[in-house]
N, C-alpha and C. Protein backbone atom coordinates (compact mmCIF):
# COMPACT_ATOMS: atom_id res chain seq x y z
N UNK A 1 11.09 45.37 19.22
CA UNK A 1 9.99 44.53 19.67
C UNK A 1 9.01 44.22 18.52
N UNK A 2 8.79 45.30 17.76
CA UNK A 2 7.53 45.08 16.43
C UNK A 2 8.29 43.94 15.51
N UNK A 3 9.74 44.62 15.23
CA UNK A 3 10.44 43.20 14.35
C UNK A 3 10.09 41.87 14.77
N UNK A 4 10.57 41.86 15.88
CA UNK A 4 10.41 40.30 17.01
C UNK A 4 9.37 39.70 16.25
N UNK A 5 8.09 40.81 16.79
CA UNK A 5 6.69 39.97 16.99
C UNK A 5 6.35 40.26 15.06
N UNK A 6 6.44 40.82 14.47
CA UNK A 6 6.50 40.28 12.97
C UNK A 6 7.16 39.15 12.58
N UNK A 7 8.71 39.17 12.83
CA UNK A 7 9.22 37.88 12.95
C UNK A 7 8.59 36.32 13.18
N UNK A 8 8.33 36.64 14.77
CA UNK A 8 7.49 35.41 15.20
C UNK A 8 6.18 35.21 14.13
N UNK A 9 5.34 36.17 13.95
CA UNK A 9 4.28 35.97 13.24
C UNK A 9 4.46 35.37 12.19
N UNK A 10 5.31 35.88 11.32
CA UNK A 10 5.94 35.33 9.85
C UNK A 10 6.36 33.58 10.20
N UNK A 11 7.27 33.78 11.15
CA UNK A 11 7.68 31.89 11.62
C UNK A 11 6.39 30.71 11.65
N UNK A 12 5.43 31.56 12.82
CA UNK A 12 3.84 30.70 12.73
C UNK A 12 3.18 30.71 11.53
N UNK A 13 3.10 31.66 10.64
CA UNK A 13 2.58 31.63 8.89
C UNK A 13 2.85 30.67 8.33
N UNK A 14 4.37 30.43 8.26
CA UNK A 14 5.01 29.71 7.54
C UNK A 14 4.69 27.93 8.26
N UNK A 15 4.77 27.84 8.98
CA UNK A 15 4.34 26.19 9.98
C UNK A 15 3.58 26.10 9.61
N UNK A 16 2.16 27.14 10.23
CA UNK A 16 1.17 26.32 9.64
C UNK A 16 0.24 26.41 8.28
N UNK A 17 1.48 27.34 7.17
CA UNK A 17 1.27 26.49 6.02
C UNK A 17 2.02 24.98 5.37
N UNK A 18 2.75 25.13 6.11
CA UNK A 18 3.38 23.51 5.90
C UNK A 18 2.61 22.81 5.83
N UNK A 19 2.00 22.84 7.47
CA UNK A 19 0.94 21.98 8.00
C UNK A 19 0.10 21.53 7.42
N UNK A 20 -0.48 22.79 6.39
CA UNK A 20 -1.98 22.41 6.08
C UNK A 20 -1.32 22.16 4.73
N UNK A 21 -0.90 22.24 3.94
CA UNK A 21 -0.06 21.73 2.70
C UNK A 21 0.06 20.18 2.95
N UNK A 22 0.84 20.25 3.79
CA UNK A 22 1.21 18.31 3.63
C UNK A 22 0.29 17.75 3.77
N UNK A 23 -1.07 18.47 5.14
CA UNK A 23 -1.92 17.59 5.03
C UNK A 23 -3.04 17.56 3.56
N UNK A 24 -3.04 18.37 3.35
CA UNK A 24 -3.62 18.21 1.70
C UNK A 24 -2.66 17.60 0.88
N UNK A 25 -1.47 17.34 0.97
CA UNK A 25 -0.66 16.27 -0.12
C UNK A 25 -0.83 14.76 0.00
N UNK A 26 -1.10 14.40 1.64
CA UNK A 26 -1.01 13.07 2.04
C UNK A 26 -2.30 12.78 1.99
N UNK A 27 -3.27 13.64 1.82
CA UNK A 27 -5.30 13.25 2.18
C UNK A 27 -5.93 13.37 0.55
N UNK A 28 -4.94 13.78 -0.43
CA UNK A 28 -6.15 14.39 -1.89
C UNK A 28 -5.91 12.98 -2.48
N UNK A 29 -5.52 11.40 -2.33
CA UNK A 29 -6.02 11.17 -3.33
C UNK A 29 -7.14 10.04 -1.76
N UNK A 30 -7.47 10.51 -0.94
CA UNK A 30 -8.42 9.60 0.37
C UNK A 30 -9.78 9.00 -0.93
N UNK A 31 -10.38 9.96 -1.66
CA UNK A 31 -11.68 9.84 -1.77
C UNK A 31 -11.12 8.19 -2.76
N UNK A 32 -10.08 8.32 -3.76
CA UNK A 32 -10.09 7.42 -4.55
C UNK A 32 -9.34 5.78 -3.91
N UNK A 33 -8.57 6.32 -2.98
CA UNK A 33 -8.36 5.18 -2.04
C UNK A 33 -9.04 4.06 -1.57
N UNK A 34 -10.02 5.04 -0.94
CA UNK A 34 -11.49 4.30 0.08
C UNK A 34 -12.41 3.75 -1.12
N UNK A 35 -12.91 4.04 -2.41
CA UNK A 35 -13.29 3.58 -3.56
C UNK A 35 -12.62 2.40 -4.02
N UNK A 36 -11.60 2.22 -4.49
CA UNK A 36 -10.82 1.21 -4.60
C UNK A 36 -10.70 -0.17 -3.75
N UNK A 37 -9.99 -0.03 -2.35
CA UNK A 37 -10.47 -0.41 -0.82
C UNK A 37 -11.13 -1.09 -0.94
N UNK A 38 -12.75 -0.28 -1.28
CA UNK A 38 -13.82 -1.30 -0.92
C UNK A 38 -14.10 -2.44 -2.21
N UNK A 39 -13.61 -1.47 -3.41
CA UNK A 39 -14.27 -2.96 -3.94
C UNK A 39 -13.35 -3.84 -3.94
N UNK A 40 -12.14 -4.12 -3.23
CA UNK A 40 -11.36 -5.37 -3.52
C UNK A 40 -11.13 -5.69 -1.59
N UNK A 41 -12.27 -5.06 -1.24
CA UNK A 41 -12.45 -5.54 0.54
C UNK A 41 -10.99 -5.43 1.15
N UNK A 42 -10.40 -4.03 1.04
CA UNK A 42 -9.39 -4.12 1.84
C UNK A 42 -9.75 -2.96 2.74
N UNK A 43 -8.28 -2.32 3.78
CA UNK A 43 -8.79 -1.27 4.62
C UNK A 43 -8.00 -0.27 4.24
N UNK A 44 -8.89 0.98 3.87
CA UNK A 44 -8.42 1.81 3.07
C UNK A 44 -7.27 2.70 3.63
N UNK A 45 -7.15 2.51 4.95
CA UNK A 45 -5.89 2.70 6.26
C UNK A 45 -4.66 1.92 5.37
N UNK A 46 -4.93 0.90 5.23
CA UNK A 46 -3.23 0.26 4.97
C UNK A 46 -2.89 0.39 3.86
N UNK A 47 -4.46 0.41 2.66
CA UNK A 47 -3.93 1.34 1.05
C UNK A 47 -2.88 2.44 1.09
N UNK A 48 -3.30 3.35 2.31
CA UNK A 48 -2.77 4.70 2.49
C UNK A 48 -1.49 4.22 3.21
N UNK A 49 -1.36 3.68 3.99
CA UNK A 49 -0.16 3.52 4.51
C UNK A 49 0.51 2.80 3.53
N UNK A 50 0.68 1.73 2.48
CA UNK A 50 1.91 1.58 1.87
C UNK A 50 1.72 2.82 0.86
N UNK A 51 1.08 3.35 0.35
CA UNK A 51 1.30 4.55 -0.68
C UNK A 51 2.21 5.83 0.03
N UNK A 52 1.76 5.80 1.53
CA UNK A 52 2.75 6.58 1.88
C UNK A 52 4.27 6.27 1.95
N UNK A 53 4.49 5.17 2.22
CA UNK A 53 5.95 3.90 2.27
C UNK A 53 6.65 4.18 0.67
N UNK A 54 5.73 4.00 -0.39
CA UNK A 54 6.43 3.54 -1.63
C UNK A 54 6.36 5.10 -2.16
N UNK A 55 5.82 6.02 -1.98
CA UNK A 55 6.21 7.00 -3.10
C UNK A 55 5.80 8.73 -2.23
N UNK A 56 5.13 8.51 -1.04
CA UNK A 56 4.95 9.73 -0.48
C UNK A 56 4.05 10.74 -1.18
N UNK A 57 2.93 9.56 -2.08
CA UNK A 57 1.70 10.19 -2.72
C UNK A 57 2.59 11.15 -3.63
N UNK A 58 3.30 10.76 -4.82
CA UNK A 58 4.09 11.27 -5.56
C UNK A 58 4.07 10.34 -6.75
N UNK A 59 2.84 10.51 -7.73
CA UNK A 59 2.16 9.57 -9.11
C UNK A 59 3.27 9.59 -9.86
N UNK A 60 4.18 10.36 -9.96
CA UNK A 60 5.26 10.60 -11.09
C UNK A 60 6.47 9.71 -10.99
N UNK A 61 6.61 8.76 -9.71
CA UNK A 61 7.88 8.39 -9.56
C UNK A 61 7.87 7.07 -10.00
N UNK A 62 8.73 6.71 -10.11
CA UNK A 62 9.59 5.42 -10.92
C UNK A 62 10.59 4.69 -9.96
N UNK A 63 10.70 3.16 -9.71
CA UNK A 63 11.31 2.73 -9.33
C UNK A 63 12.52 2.01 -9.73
N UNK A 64 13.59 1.57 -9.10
CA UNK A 64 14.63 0.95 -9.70
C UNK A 64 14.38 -0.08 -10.37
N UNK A 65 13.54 -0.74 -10.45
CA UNK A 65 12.85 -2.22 -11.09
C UNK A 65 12.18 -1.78 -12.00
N UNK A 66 11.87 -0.93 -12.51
CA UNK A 66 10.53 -0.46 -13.58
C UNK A 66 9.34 -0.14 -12.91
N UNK A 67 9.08 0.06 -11.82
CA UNK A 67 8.28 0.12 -10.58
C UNK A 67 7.45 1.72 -11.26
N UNK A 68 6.34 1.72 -11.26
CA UNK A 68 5.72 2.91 -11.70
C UNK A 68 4.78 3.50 -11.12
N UNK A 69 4.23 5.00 -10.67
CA UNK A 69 3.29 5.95 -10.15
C UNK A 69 2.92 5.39 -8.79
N UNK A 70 1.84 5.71 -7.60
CA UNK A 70 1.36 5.79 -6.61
C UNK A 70 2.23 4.41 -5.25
N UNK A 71 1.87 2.91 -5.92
CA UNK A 71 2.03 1.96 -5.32
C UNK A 71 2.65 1.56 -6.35
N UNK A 72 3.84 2.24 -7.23
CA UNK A 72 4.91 1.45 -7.58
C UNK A 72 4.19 -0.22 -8.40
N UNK A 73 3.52 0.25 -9.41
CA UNK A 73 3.33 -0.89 -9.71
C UNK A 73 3.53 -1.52 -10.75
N UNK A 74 4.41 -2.80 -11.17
CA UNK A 74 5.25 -3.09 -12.35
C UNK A 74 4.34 -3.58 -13.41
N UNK A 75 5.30 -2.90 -14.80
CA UNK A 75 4.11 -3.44 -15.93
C UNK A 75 3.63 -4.66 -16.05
N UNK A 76 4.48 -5.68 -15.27
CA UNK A 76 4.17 -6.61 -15.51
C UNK A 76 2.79 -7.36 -14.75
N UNK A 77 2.97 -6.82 -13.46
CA UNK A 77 1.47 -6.76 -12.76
C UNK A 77 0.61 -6.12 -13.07
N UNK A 78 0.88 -5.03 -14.40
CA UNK A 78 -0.39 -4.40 -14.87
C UNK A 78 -1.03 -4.71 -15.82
N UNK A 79 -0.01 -5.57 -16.69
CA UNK A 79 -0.28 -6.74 -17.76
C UNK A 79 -1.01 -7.80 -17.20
N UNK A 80 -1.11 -8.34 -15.98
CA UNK A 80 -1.61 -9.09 -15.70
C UNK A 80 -3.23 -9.04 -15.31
N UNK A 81 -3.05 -7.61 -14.50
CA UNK A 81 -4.71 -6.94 -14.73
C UNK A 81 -5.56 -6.76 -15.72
N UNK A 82 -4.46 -6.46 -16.82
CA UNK A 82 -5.67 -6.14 -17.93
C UNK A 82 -5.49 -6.84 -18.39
N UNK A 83 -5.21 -8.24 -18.67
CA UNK A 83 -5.95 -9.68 -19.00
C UNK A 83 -6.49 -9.85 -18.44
N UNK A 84 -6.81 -9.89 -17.28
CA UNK A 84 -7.97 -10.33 -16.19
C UNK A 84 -9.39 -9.67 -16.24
N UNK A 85 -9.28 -8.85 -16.57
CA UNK A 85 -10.12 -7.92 -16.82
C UNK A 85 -10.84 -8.16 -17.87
N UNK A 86 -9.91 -9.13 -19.04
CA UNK A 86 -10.92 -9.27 -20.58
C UNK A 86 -11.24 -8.11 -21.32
N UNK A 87 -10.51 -6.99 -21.34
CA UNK A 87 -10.90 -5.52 -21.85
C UNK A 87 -9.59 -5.37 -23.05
N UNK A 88 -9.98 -5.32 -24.05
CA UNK A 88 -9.03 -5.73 -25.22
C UNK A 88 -8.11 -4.21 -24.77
N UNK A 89 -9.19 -3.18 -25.37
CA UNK A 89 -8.32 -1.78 -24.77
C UNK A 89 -7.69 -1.31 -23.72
N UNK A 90 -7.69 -2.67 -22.79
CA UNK A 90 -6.66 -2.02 -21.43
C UNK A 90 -5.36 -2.93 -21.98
N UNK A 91 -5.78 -4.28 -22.26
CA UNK A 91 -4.43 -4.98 -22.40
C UNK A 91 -3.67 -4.60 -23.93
N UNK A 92 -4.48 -3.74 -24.64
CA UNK A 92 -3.62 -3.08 -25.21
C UNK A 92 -2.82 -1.94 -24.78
N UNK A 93 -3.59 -1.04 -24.15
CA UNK A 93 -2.72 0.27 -23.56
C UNK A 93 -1.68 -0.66 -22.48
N UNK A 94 -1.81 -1.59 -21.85
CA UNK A 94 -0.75 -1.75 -20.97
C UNK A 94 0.49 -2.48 -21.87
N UNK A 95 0.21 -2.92 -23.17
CA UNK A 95 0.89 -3.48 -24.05
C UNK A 95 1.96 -2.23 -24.77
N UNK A 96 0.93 -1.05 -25.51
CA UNK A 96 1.67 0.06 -26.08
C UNK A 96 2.51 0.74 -25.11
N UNK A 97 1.98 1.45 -23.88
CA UNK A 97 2.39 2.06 -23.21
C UNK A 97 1.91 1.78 -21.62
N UNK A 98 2.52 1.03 -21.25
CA UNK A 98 2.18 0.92 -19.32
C UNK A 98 2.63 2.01 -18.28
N UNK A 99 3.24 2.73 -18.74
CA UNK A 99 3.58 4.36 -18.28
C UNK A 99 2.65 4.95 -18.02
N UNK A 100 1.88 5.35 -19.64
CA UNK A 100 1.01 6.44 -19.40
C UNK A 100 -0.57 5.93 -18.30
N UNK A 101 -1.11 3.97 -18.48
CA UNK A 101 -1.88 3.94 -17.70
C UNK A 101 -1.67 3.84 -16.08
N UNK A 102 -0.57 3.17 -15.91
CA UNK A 102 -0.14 3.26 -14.50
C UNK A 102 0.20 4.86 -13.86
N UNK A 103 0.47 5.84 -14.40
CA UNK A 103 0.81 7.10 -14.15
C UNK A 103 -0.67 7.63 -13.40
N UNK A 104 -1.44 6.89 -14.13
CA UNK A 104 -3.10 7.49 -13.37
C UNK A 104 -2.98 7.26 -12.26
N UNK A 105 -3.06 8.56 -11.62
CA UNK A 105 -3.37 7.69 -9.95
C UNK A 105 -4.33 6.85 -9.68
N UNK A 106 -5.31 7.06 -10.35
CA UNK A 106 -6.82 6.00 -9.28
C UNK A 106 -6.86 4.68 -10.52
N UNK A 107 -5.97 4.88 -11.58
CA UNK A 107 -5.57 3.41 -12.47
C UNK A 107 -5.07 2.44 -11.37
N UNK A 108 -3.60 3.38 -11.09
CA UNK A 108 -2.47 3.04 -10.43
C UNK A 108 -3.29 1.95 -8.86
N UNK A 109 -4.06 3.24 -8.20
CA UNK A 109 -4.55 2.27 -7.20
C UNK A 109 -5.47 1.23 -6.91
N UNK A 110 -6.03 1.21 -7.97
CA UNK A 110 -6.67 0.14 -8.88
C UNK A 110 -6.36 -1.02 -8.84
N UNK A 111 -5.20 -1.08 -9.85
CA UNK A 111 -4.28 -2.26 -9.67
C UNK A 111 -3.63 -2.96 -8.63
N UNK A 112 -3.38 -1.49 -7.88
CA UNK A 112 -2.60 -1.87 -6.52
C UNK A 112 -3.28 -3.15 -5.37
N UNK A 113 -4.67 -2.30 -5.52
CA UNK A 113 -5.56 -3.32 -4.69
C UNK A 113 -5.62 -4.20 -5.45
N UNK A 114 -6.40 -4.60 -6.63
CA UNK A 114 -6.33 -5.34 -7.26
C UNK A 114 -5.16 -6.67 -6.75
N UNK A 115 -4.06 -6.03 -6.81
CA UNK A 115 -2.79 -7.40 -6.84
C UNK A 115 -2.71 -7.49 -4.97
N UNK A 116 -3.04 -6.64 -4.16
CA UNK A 116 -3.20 -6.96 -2.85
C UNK A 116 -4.42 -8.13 -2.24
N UNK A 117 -5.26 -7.74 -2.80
CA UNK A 117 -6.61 -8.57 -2.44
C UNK A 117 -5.83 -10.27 -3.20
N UNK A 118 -5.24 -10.08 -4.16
CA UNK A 118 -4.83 -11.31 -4.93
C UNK A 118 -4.04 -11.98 -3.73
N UNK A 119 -2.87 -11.23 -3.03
CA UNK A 119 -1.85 -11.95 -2.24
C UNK A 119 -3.22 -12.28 -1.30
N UNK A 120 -3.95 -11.34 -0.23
CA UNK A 120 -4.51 -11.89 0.76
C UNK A 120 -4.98 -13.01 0.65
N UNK A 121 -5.81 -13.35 -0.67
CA UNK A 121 -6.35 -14.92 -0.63
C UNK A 121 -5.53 -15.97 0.12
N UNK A 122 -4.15 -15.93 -0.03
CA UNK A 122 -3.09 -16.75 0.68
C UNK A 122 -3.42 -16.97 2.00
N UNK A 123 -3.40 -15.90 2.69
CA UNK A 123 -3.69 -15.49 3.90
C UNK A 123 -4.68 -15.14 4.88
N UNK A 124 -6.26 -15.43 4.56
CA UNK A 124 -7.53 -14.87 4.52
C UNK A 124 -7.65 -16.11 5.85
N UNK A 125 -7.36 -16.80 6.04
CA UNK A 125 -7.30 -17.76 7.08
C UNK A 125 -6.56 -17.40 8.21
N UNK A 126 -5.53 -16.97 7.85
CA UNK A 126 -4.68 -16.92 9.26
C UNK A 126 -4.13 -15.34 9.96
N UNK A 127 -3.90 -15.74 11.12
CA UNK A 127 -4.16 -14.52 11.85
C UNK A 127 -2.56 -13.65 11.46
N UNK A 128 -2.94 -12.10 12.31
CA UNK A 128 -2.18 -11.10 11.71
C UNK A 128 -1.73 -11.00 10.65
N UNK A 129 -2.65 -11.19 9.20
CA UNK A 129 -2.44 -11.59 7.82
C UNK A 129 -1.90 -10.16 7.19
N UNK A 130 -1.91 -9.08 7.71
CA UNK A 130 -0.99 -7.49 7.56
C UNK A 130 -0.02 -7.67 7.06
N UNK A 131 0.95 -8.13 7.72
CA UNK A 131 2.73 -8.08 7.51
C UNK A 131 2.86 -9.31 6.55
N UNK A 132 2.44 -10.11 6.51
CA UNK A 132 2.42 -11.48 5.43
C UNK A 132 2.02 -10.38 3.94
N UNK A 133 1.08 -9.65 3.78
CA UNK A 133 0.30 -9.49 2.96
C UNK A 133 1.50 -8.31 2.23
N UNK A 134 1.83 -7.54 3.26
CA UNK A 134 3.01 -6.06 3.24
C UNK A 134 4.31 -6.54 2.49
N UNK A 135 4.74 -7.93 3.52
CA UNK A 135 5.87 -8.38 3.37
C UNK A 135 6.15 -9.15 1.03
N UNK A 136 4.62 -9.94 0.88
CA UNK A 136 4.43 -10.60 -0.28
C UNK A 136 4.27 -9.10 -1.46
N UNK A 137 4.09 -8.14 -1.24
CA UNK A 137 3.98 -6.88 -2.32
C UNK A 137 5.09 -6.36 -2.36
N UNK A 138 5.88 -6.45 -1.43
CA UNK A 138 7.55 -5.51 -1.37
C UNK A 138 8.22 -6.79 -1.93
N UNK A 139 8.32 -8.08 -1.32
CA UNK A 139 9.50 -9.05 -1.72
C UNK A 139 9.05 -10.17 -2.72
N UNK A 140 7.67 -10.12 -3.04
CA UNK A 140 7.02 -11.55 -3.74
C UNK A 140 6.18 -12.34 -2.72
N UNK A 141 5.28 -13.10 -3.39
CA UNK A 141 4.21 -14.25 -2.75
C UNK A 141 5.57 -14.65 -2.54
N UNK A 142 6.08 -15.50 -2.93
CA UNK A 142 6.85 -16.53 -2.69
C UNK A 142 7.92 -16.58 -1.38
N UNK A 143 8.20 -15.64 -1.25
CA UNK A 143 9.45 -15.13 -0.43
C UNK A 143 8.45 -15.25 1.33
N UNK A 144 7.43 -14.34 0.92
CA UNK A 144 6.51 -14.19 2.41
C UNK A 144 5.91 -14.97 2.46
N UNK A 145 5.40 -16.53 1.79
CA UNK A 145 4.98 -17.60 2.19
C UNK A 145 5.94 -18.49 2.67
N UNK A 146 7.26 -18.40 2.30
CA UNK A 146 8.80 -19.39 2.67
C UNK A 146 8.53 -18.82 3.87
N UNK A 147 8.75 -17.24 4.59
CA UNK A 147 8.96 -16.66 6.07
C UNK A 147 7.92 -17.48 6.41
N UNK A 148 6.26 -17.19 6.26
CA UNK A 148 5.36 -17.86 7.02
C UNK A 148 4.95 -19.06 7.42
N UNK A 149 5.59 -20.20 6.76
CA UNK A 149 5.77 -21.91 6.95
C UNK A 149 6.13 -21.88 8.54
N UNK A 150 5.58 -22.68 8.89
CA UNK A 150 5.58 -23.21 10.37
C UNK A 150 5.69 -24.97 10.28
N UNK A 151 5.94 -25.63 11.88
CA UNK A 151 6.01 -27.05 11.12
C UNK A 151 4.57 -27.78 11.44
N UNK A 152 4.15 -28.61 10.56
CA UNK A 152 3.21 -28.99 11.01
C UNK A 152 2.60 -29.61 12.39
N UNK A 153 1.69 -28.79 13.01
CA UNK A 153 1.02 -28.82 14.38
C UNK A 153 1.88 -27.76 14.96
N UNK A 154 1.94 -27.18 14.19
CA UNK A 154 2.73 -25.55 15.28
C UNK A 154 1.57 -24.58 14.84
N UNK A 155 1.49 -23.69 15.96
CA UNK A 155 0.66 -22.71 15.32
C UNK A 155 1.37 -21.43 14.31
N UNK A 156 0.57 -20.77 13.97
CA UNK A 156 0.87 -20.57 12.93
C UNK A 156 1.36 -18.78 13.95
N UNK A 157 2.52 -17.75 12.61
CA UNK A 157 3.42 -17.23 13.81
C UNK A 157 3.05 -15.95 13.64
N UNK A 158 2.57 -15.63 14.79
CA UNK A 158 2.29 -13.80 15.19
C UNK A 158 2.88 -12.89 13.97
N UNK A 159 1.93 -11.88 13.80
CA UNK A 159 2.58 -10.65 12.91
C UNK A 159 3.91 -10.54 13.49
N UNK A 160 4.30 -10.23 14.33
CA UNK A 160 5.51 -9.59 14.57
C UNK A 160 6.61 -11.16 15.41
N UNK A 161 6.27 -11.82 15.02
CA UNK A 161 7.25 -13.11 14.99
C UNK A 161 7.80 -13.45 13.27
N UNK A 162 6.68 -12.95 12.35
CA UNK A 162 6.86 -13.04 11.28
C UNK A 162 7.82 -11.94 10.42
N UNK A 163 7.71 -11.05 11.16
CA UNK A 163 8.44 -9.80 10.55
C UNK A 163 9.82 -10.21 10.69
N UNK A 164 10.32 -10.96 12.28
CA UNK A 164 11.41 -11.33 12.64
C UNK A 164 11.68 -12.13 11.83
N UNK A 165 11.31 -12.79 10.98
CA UNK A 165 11.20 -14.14 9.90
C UNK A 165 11.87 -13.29 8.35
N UNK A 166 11.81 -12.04 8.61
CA UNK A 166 11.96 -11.82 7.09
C UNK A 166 13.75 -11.51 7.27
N UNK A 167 14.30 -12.00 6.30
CA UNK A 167 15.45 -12.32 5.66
C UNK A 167 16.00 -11.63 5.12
N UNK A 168 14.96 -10.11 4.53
CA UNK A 168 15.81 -8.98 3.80
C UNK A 168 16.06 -7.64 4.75
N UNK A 169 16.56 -7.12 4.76
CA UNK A 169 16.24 -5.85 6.02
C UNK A 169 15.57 -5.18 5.06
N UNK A 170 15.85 -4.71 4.34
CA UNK A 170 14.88 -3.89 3.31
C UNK A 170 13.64 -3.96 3.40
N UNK A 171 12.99 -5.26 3.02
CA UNK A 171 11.86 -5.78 3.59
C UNK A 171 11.36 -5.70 4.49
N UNK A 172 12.00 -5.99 5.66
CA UNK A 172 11.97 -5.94 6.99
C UNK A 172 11.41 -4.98 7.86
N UNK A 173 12.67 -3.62 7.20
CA UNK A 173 12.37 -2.41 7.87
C UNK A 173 10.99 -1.91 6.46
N UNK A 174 10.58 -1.99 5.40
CA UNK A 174 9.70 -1.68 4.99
C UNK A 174 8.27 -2.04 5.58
N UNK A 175 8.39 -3.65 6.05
CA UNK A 175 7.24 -3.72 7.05
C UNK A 175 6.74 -3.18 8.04
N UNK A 176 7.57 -3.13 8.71
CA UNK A 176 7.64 -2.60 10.25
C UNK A 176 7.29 -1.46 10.40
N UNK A 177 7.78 -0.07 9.30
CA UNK A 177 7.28 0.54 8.90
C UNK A 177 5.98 1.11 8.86
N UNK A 178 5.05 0.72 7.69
CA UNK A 178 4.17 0.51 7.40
C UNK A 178 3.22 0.08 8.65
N UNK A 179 3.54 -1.12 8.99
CA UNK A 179 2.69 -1.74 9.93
C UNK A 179 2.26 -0.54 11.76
N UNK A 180 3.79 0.10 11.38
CA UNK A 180 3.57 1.17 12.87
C UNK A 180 2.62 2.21 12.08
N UNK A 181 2.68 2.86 11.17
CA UNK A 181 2.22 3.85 10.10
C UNK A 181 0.64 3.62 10.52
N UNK A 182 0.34 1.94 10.02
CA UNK A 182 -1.30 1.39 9.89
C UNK A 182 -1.49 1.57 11.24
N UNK A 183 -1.13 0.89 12.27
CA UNK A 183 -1.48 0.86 13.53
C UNK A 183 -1.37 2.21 14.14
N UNK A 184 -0.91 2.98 13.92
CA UNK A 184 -1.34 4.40 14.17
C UNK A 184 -2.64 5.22 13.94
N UNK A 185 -2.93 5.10 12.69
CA UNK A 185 -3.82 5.27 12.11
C UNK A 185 -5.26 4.23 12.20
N UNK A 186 -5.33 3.34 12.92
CA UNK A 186 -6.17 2.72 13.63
C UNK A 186 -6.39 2.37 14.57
N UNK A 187 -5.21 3.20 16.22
CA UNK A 187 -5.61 3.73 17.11
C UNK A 187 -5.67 2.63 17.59
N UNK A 188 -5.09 2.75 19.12
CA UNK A 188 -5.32 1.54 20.08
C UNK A 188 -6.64 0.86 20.22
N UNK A 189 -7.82 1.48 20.47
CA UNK A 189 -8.39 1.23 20.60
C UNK A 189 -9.20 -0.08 19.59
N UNK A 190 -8.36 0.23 18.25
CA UNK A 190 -9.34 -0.42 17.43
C UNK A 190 -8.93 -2.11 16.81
N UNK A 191 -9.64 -2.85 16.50
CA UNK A 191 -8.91 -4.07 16.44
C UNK A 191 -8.10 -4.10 14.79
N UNK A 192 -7.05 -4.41 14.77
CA UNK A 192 -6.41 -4.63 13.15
C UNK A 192 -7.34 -5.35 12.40
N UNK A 193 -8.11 -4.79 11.91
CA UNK A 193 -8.77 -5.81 10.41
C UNK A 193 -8.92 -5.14 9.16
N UNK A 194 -7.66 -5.75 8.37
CA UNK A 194 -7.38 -5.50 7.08
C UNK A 194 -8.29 -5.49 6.36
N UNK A 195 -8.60 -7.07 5.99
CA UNK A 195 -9.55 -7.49 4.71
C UNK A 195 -10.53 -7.99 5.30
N UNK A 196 -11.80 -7.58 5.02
CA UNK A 196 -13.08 -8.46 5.19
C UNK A 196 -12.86 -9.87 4.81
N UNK A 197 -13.47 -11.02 5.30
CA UNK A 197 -13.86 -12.29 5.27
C UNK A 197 -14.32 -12.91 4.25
N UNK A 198 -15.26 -11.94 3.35
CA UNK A 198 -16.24 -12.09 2.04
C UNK A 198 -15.15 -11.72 0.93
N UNK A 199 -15.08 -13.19 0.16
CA UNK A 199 -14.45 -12.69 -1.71
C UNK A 199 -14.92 -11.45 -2.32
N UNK A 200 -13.98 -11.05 -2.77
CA UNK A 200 -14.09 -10.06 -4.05
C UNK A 200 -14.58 -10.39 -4.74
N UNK A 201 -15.62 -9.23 -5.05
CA UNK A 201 -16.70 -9.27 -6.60
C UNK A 201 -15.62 -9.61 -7.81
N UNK A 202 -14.10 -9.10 -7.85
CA UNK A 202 -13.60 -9.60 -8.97
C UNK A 202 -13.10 -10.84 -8.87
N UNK A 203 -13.09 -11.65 -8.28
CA UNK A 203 -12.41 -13.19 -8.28
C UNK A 203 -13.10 -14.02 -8.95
């Protein structure tokens, strides 16, 4: 009986250090998230939800494309930040080495928003602009503006008419994904709003 109930005890130890482990793996980088978030007016819910999608809050990983740290983000979109930026020493470090600055996590999510707030402009008009916005960072602007075309005097097509619109399953199921992930995490009760209405201080 003492084995048993040592046993059992040892089994509950072990859970709920899992527990509290993962939740400190999936919550330590929140503070730099919600920082980021706000200054490029997004919701720091769906930051977290594709970071959980693309790398499982794991700064070190690399994608099949050259895809690098947090939100997977390519040198070439990081080249594009630090021209934008006008900061000789970023578009040099992303020139010498785009590894070592993208490897930063709160660089990494930086950028991330950065090139998210960029796609939303597309979309800042029209409704359930989520999966348009999800769909244009996994497959390209280009690809999730072809899905979102409607014909003229049609209205324009529900988040989840649009998801049905996407052409890659990859894509597809990466949205859908995500989008159950966000909507979880913002609770029935609450209404989906991604991006505030008001431009970014960086535009």
């Amino acid at each position: 009986m003492k084995r048993l109930l040592i046993g059992c005890l040892t089994v509950v130890a072990l859970l709920l250090g899992s527990y509290f482990f993962n939740q400190y793996w999936i919550h330590r980088y929140d503070g730099m998230i919600a920082r980021q978030a706000n200054v490029y007016r997004l919701d720091p819910a769906l930051v977290w939800s594709i970071i959980y999608e693309e790398t499982y809050f794991s700064p070190w990983k690399n994608g099949k494309d050259g895809e690098i740290g947090l939100m997977q983000i390519t040198p070439a979109v990081g080249r594009e930040w630090a021209a934008e930026t006008g900061m000789r020493d970023l578009e040099r470090q992303m020139a010498q080495s785009p590894a070592g600055l993208l490897r930063n996590p709160e660089r990494n999510i930086q950028i991330g928003c950065w090139y998210l707030e960029k796609i939303y402009e597309q979309y800042r008009d029209t409704a359930d602009p989520e999966p348009r916005v999800i769909a244009a960072y996994n497959a390209g602007p280009s690809r999730a503006a072809e899905w979102s075309k409607v014909a003229d005097g049609t209205r324009p097509l529900t988040g989840d008419e649009f998801i049905n619109r996407i052409e890659i399953p990859s894509t597809r199921a990466y949205v859908s994904s995500i989008m159950e992930r966000y909507r979880k995490l913002k609770g029935p009760a609450q209404a989906v709003t991604t991006v505030q209405s008001s431009p970014s201080p960086a535009k």
